[in-house]
N, C-alpha and C. Protein backbone atom coordinates (compact mmCIF):
# COMPACT_ATOMS: atom_id res chain seq x y z
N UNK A 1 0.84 -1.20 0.00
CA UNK A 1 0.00 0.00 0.00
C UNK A 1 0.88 1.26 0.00
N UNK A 2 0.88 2.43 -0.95
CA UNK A 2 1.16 3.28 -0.94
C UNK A 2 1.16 4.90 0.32
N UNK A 3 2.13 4.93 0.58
CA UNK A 3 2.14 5.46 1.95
C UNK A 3 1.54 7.07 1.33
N UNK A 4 0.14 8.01 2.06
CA UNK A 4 0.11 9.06 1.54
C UNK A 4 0.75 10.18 1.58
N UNK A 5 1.18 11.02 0.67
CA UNK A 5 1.99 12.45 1.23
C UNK A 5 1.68 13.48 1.52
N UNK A 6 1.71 14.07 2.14
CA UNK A 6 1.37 15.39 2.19
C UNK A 6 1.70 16.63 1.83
N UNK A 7 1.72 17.30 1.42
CA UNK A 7 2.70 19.00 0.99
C UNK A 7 1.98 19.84 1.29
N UNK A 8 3.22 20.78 1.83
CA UNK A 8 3.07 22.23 1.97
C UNK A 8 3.45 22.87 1.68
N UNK A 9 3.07 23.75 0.71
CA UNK A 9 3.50 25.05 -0.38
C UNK A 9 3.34 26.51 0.59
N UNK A 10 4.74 26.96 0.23
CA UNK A 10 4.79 28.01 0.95
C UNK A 10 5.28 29.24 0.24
N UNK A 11 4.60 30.47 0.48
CA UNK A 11 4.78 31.41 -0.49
C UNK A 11 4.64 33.06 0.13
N UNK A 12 5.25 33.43 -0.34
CA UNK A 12 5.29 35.09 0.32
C UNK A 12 6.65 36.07 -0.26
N UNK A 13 6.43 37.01 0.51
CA UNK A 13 7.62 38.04 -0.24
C UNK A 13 8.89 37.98 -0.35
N UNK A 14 9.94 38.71 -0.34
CA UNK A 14 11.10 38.32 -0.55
C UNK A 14 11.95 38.30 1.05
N UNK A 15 12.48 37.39 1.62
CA UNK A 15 12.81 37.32 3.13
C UNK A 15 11.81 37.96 3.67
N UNK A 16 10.70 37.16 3.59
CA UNK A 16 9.44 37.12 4.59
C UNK A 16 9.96 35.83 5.45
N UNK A 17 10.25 35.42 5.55
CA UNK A 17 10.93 34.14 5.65
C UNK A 17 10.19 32.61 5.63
N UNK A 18 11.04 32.52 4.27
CA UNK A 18 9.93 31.26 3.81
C UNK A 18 10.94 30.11 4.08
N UNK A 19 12.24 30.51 4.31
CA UNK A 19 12.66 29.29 4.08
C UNK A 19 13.11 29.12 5.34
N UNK A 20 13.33 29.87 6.34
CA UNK A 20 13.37 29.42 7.85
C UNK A 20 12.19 28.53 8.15
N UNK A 21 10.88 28.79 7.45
CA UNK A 21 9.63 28.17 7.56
C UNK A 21 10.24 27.00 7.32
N UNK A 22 10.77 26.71 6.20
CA UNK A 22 10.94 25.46 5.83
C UNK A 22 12.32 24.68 6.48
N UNK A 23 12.91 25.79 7.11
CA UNK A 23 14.10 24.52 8.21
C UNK A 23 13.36 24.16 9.25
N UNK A 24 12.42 24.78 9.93
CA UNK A 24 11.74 24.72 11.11
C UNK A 24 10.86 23.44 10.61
N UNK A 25 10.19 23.33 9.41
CA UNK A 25 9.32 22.25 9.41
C UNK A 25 10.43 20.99 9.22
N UNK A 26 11.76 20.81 8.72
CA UNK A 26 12.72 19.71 8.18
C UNK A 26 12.34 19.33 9.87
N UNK A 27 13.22 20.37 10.71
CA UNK A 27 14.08 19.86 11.64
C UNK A 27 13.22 19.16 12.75
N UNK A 28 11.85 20.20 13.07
CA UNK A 28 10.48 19.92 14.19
C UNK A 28 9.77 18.39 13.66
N UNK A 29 9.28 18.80 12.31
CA UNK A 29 7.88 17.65 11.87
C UNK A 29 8.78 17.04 10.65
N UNK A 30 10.39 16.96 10.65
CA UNK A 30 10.50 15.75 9.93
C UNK A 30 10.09 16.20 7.98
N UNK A 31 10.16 17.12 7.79
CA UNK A 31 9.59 17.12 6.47
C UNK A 31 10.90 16.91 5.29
N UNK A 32 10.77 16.80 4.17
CA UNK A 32 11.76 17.27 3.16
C UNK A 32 11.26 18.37 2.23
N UNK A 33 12.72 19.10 2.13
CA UNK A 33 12.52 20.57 1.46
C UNK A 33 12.58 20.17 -0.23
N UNK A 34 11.68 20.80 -1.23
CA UNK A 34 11.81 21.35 -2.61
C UNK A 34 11.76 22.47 -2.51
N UNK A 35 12.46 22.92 -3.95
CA UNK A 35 12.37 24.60 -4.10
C UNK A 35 12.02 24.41 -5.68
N UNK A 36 11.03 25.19 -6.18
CA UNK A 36 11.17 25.72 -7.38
C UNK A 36 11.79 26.38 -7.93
N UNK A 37 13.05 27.29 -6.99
CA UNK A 37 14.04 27.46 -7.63
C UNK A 37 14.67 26.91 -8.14
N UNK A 38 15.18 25.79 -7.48
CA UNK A 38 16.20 24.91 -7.55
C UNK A 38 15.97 24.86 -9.88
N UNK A 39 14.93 24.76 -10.13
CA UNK A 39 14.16 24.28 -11.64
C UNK A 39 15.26 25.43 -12.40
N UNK A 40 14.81 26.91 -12.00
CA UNK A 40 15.50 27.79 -12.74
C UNK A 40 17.31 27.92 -12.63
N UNK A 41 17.42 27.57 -11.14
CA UNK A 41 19.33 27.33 -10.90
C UNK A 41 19.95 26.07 -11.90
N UNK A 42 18.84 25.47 -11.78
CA UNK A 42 19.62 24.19 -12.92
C UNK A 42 19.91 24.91 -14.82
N UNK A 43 18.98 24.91 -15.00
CA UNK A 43 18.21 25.69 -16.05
C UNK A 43 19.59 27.09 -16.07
N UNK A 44 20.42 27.52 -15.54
CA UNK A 44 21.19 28.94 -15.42
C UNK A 44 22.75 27.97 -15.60
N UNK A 45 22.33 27.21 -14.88
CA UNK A 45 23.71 26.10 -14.73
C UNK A 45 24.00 25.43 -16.01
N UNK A 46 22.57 25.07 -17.14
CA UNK A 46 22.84 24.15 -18.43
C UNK A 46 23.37 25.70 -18.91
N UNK A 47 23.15 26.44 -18.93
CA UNK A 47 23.40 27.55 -20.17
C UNK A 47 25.09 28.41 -19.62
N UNK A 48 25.50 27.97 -18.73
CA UNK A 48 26.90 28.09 -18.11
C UNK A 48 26.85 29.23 -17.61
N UNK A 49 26.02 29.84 -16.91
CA UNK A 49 25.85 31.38 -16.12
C UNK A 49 26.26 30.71 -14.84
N UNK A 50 27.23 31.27 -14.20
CA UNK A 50 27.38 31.02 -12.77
C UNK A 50 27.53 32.18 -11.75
N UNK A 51 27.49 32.82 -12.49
CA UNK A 51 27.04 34.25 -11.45
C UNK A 51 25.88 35.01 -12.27
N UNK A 52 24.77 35.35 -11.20
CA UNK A 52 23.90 35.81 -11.50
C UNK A 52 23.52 36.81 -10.33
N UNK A 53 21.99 37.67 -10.66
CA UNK A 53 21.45 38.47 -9.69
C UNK A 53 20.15 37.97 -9.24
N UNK A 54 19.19 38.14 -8.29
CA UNK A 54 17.93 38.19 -8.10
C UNK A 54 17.32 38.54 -9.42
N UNK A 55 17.73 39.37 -10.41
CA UNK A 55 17.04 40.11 -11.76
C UNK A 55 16.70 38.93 -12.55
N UNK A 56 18.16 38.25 -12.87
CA UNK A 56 18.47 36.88 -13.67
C UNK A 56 17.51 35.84 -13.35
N UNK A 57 17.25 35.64 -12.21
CA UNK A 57 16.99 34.67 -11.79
C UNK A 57 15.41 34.56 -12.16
N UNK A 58 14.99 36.23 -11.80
CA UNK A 58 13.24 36.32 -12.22
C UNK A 58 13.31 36.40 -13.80
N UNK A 59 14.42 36.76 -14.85
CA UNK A 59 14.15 36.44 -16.23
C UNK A 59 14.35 35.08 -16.35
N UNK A 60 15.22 34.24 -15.99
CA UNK A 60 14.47 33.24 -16.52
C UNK A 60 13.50 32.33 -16.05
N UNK A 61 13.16 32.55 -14.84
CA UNK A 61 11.43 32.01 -14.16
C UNK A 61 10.73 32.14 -15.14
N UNK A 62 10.79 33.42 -15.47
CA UNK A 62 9.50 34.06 -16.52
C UNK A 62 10.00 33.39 -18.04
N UNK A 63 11.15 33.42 -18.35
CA UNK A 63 11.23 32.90 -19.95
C UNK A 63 10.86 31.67 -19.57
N UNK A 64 11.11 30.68 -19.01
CA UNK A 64 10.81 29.12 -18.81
C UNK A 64 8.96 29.09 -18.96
N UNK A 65 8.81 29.86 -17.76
CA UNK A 65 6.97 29.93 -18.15
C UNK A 65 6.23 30.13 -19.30
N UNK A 66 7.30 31.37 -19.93
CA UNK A 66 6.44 31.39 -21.19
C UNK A 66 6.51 30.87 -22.15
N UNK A 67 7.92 29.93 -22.19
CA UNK A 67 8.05 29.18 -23.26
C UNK A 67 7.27 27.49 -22.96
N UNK A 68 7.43 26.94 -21.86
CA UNK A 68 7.11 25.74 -21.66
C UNK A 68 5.70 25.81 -20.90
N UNK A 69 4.64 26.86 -20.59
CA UNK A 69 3.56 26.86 -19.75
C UNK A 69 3.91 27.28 -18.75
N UNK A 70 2.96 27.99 -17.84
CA UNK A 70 3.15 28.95 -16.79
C UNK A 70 3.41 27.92 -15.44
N UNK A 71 3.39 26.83 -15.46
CA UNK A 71 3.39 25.95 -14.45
C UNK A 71 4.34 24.80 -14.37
N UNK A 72 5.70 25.37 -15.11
CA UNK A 72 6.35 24.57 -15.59
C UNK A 72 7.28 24.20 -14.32
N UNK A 73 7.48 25.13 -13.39
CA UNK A 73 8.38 25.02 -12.55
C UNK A 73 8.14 23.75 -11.80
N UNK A 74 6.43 23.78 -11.13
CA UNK A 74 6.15 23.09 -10.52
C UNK A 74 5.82 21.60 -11.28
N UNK A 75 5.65 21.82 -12.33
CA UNK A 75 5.91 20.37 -13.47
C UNK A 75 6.83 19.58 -13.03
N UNK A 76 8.28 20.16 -13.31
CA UNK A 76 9.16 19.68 -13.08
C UNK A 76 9.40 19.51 -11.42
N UNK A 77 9.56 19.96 -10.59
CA UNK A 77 10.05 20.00 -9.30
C UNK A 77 8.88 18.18 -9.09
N UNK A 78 7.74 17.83 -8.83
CA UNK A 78 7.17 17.27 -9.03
C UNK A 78 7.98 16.01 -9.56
N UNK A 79 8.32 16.13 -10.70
CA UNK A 79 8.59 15.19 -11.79
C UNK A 79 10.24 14.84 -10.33
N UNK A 80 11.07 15.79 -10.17
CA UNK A 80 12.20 15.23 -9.39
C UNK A 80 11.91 14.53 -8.01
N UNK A 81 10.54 15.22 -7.65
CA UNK A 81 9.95 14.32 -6.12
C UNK A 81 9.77 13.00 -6.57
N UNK A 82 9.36 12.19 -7.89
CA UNK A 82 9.04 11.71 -8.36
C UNK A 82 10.04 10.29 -8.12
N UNK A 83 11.13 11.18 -8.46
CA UNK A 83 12.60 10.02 -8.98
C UNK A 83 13.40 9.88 -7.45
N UNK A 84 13.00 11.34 -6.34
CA UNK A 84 13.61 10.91 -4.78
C UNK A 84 12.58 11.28 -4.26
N UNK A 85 11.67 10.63 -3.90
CA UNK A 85 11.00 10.49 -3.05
C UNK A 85 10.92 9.46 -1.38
N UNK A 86 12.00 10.23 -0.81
CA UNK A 86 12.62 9.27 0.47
C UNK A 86 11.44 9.89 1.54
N UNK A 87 10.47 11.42 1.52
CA UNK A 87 9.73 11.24 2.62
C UNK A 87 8.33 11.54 2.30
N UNK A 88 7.42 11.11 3.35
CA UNK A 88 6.10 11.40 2.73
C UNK A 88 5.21 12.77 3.08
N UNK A 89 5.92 13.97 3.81
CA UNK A 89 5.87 14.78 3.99
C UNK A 89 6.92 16.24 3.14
N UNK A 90 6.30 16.73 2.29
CA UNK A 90 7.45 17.92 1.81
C UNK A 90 6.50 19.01 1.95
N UNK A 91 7.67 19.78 2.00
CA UNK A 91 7.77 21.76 1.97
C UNK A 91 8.20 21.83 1.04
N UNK A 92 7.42 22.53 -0.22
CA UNK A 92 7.72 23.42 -1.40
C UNK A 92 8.02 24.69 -1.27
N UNK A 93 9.08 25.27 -1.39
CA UNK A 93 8.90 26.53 -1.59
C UNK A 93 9.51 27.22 -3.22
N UNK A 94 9.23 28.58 -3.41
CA UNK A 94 9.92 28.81 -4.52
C UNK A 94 8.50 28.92 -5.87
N UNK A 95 7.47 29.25 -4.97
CA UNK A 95 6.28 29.50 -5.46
C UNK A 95 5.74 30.79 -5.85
N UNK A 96 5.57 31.42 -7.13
CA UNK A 96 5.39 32.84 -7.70
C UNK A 96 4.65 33.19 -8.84
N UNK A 97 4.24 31.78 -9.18
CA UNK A 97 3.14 31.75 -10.30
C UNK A 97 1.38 31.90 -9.87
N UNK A 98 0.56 32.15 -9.97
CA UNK A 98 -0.80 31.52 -10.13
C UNK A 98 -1.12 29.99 -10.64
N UNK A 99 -0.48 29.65 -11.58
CA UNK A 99 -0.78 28.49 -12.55
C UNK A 99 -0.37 27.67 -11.71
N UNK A 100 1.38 27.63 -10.58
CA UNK A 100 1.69 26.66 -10.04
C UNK A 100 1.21 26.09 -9.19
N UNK A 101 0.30 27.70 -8.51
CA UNK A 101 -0.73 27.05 -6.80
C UNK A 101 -1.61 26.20 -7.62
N UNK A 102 -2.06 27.08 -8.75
CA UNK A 102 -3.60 25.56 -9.34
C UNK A 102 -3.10 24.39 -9.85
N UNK A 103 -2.01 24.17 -10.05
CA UNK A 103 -0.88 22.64 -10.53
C UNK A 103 -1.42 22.14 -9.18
N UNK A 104 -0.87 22.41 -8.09
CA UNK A 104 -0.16 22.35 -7.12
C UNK A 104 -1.65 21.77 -6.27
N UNK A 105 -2.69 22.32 -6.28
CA UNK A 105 -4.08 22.07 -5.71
C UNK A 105 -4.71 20.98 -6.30
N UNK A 106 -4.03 20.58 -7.26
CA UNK A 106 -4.78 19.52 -7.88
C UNK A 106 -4.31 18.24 -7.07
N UNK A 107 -3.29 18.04 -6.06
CA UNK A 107 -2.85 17.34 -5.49
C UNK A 107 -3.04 17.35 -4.51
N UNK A 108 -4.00 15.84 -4.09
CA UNK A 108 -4.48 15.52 -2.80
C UNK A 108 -3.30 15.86 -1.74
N UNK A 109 -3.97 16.44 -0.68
CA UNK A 109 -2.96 16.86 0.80
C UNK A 109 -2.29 17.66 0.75
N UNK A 110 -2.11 18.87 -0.29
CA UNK A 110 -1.53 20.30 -0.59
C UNK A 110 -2.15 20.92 0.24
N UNK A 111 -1.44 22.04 1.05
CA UNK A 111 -2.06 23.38 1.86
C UNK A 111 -1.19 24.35 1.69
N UNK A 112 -1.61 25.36 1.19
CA UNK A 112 -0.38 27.12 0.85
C UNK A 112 -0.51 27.07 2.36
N UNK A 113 0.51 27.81 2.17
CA UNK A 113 0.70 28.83 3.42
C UNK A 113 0.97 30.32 3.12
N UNK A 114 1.05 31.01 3.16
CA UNK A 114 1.74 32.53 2.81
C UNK A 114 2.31 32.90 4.19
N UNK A 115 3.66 33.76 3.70
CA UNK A 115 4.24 34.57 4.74
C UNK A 115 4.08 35.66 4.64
N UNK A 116 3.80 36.61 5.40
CA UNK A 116 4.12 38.38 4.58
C UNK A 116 4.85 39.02 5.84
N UNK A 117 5.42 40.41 5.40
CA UNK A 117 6.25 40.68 6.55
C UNK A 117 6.43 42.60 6.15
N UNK A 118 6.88 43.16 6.82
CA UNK A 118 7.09 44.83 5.92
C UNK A 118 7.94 45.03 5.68
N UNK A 119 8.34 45.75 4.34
CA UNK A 119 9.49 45.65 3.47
C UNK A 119 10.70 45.89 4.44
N UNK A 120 10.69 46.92 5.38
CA UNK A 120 11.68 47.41 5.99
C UNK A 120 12.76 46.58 6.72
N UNK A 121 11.79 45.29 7.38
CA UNK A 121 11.95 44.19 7.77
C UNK A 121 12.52 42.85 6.87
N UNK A 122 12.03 43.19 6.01
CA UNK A 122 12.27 42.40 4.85
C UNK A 122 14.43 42.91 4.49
N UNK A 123 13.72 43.68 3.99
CA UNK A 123 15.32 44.55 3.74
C UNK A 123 16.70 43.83 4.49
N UNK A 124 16.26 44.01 5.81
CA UNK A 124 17.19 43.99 6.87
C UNK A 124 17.56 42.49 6.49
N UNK A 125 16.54 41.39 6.55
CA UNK A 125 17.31 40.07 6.81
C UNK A 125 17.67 39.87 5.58
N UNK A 126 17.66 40.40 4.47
CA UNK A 126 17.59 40.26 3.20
C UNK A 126 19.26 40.53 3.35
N UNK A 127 19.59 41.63 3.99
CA UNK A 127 20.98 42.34 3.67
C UNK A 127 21.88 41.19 4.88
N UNK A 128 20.89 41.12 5.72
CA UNK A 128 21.83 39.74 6.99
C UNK A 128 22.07 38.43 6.15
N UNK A 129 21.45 38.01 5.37
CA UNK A 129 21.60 37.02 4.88
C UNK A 129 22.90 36.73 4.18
N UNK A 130 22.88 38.00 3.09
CA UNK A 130 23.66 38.35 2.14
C UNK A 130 24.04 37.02 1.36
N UNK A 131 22.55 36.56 0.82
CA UNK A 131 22.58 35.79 -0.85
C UNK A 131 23.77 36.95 -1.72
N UNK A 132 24.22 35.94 -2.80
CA UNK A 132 25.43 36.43 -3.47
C UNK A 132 24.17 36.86 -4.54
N UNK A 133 22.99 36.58 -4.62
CA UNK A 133 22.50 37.03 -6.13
C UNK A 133 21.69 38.66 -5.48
N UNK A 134 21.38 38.68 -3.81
CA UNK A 134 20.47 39.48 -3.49
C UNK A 134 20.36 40.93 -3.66
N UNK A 135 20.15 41.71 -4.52
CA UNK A 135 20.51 43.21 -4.02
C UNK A 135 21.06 44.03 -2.69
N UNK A 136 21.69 44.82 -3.02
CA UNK A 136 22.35 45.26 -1.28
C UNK A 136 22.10 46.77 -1.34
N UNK A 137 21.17 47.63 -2.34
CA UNK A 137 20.64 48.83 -1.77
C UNK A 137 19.20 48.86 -1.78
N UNK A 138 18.79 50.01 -1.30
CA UNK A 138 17.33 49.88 -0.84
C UNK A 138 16.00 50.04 -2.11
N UNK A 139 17.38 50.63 -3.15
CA UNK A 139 16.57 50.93 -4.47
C UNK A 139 16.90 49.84 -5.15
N UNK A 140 17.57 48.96 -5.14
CA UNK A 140 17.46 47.79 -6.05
C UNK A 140 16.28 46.58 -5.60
N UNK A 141 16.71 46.87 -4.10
CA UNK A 141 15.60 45.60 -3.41
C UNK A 141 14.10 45.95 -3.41
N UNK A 142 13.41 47.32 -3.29
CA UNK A 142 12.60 47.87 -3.46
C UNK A 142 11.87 47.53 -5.38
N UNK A 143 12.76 47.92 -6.11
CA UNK A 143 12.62 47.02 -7.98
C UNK A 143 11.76 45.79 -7.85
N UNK A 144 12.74 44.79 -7.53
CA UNK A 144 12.92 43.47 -7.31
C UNK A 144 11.66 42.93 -6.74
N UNK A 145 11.36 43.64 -5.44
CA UNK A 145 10.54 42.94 -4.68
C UNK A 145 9.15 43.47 -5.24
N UNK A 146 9.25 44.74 -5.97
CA UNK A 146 7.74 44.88 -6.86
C UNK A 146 7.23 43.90 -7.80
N UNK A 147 8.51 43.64 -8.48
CA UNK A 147 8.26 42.54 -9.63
C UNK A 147 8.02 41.21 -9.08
N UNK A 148 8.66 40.80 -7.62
CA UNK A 148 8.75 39.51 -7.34
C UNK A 148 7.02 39.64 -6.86
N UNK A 149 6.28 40.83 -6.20
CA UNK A 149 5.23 40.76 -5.76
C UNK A 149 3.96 40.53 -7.39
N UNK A 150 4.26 41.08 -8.32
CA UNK A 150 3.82 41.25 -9.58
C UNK A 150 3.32 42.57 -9.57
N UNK A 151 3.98 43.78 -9.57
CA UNK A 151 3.56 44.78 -10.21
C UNK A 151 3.82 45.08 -11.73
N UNK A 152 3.05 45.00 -12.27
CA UNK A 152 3.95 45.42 -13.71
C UNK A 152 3.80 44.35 -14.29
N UNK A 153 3.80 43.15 -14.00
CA UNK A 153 4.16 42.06 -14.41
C UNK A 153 3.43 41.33 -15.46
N UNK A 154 4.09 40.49 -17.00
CA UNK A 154 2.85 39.75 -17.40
C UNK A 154 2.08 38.44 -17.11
N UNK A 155 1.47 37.44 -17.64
CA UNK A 155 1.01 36.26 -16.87
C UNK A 155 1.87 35.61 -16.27
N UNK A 156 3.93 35.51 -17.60
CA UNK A 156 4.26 34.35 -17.25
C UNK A 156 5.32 34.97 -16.08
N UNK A 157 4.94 36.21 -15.08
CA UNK A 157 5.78 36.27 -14.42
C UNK A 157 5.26 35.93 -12.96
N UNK A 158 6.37 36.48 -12.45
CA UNK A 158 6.14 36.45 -11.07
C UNK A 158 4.97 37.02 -10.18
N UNK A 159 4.09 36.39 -9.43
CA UNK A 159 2.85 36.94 -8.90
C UNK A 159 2.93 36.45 -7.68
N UNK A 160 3.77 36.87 -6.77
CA UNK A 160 3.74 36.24 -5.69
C UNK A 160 2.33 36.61 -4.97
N UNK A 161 1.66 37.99 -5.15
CA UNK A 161 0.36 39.17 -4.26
C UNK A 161 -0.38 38.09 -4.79
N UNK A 162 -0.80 38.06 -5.63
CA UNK A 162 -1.77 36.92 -5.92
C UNK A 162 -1.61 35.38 -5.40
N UNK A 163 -0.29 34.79 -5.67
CA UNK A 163 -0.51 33.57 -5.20
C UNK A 163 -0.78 33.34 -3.68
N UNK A 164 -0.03 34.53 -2.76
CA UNK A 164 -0.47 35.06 -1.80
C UNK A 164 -2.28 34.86 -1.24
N UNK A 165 -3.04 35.10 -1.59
CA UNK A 165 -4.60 35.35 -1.92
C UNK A 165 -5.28 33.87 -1.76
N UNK A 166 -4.14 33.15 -2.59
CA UNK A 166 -4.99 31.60 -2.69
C UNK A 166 -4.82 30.88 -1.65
N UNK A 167 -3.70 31.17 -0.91
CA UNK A 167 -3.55 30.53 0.54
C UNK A 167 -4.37 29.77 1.20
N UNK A 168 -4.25 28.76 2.20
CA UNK A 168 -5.06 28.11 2.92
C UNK A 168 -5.11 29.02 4.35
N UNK A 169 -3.78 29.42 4.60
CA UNK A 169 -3.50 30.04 6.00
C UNK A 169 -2.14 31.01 5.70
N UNK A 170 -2.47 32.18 6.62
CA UNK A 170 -1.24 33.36 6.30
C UNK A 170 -0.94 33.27 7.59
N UNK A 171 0.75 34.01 7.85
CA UNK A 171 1.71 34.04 8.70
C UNK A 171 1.96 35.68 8.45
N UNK A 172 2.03 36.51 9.39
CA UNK A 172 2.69 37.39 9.77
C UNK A 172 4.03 37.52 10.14
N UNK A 173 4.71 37.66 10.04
CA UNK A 173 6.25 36.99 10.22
C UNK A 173 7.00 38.94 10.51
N UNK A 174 7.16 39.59 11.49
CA UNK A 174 7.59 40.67 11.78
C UNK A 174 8.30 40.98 12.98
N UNK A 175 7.84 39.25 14.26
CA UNK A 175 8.60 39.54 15.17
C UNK A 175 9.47 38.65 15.10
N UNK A 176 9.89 38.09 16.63
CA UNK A 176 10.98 36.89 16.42
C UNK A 176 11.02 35.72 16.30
N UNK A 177 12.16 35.03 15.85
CA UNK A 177 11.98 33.61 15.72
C UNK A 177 11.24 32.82 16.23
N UNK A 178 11.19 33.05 18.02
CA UNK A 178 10.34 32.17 18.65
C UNK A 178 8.96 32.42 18.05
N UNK A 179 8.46 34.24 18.18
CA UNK A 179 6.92 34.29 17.69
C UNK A 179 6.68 33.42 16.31
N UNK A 180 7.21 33.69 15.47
CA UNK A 180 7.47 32.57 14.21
C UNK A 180 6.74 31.16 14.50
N UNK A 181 7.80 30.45 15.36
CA UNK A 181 7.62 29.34 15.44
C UNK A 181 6.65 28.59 15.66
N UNK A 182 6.03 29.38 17.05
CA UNK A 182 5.05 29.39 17.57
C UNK A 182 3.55 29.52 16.45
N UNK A 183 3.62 30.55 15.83
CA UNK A 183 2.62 30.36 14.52
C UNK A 183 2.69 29.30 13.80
N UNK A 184 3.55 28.65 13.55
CA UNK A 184 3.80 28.01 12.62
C UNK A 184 3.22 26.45 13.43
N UNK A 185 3.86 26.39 14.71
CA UNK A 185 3.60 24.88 15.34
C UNK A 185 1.74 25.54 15.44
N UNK A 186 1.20 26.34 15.61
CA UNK A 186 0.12 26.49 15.55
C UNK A 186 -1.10 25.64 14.47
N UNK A 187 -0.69 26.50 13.67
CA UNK A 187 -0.97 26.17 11.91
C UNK A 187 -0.42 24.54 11.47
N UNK A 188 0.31 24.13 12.24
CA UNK A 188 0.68 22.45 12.14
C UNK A 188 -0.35 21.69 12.90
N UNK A 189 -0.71 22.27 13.63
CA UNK A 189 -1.62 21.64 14.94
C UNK A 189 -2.80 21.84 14.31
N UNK A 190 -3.91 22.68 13.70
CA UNK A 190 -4.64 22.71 12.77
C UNK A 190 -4.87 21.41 12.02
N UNK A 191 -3.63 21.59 11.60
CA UNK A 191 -3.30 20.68 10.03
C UNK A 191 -3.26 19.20 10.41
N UNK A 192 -3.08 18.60 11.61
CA UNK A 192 -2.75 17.61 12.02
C UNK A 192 -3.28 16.43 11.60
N UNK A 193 -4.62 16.83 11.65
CA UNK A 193 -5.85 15.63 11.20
C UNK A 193 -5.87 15.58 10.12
N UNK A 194 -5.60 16.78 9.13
CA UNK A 194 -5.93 17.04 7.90
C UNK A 194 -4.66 15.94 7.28
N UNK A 195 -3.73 16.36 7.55
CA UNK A 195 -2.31 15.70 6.99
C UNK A 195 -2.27 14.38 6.97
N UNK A 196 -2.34 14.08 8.22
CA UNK A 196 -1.66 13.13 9.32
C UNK A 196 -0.18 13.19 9.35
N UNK A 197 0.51 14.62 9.36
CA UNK A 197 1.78 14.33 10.19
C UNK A 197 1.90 13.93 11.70
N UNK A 198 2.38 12.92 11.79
CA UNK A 198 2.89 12.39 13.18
C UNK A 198 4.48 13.05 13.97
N UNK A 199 5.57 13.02 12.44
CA UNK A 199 6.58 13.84 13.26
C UNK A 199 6.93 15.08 14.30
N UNK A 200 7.25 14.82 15.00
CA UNK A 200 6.65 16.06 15.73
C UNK A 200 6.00 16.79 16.53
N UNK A 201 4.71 16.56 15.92
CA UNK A 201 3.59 17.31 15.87
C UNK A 201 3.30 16.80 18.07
N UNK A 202 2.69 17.97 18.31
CA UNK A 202 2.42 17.82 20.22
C UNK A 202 3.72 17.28 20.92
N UNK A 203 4.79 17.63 20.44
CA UNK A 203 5.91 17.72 20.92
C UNK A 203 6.51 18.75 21.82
């Protein structure tokens, strides 16, 4: 008998922090991480770009979408759960389409999550982090994070405000780690019955 999986797609602004979301779920409830990035870093890697920006990275999200379907990311990411599939619980992140949440919903035991947070805040861990692709002034990250939200944007780009919207459950993410966490084991505890994650979970 086929053991069922569960996923959780997680989506929000730029260091809203989606992917602390997603160490907190590895390390607490046992999950395994995908990124839909990971689709476009490969994809930068066949064409021999090894240094890139946040800019790069949203042109070719968007050329991949528009050439192969707007839901291509999550096509593929899918297709690699496919070939390693060692747990029955994953965290997606790396979600910015519309098309990918409705890919993505078509699959029994999916729940979004959204993070959101205020830019200012955003900024800061953005610059603590210091990704080699991330912008490091306030007018580049300010660009970036319009387009990553979809201002301006056409279908096959980035829409994070919208995919935002389709959510099952949103996170505020503005104070600290612990408050974080605490939301988050919240929103797991919810989910409990729904899932059936056992890792973890009333721990």
């Amino acid at each position: 008998m086929t053991k069922k999986k569960n996923y959780i797609g997680v989506v929000g602004q730029i260091a809203a922090g989606k992917e602390v979301f997603a160490e907190y779920l590895i390390k607490k409830y046992g999950f395994q991480a995908l990124s839909l990035s990971t689709v476009v870093h490969q994809e930068l890697t066949k064409r021999g770009i090894t240094e890139f920006t946040r800019n790069t990275l949203q042109d070719v999200g968007d050329e991949l979408r528009k050439t192969y379907g707007f839901d291509v990311l999550a096509r593929r990411i899918m297709g690699y759960l496919m070939l390693d599939a060692k747990n029955s619980n994953i965290v997606i992140t790396g979600i910015r389409n519309q098309a990918e949440v409705k890919y993505f919903k078509t699959i029994p035991g999916f729940v979004l999550i959204a993070i959101k947070a205020k830019r200012k805040n955003r900024f800061k861990r953005e610059l603590k982090r210091s990704k080699p692709w991330d912008p490091k002034s306030w007018k580049d990250f300010y660009k970036i994070d319009r387009r990553d939200f979809g201002i301006g944007q056409e279908k096959s780009g980035q829409h994070v405000g919208e995919c935002m919207k389709m959510a099952d459950y949103t996170i505020t993410n503005n104070k600290d780690l612990e408050s974080f966490y605490k939301k988050i084991d919240k929103i797991l505890s919810r989910l409990k019955h729904k899932l059936f994650i056992s890792a973890g979970v009333g721990k």
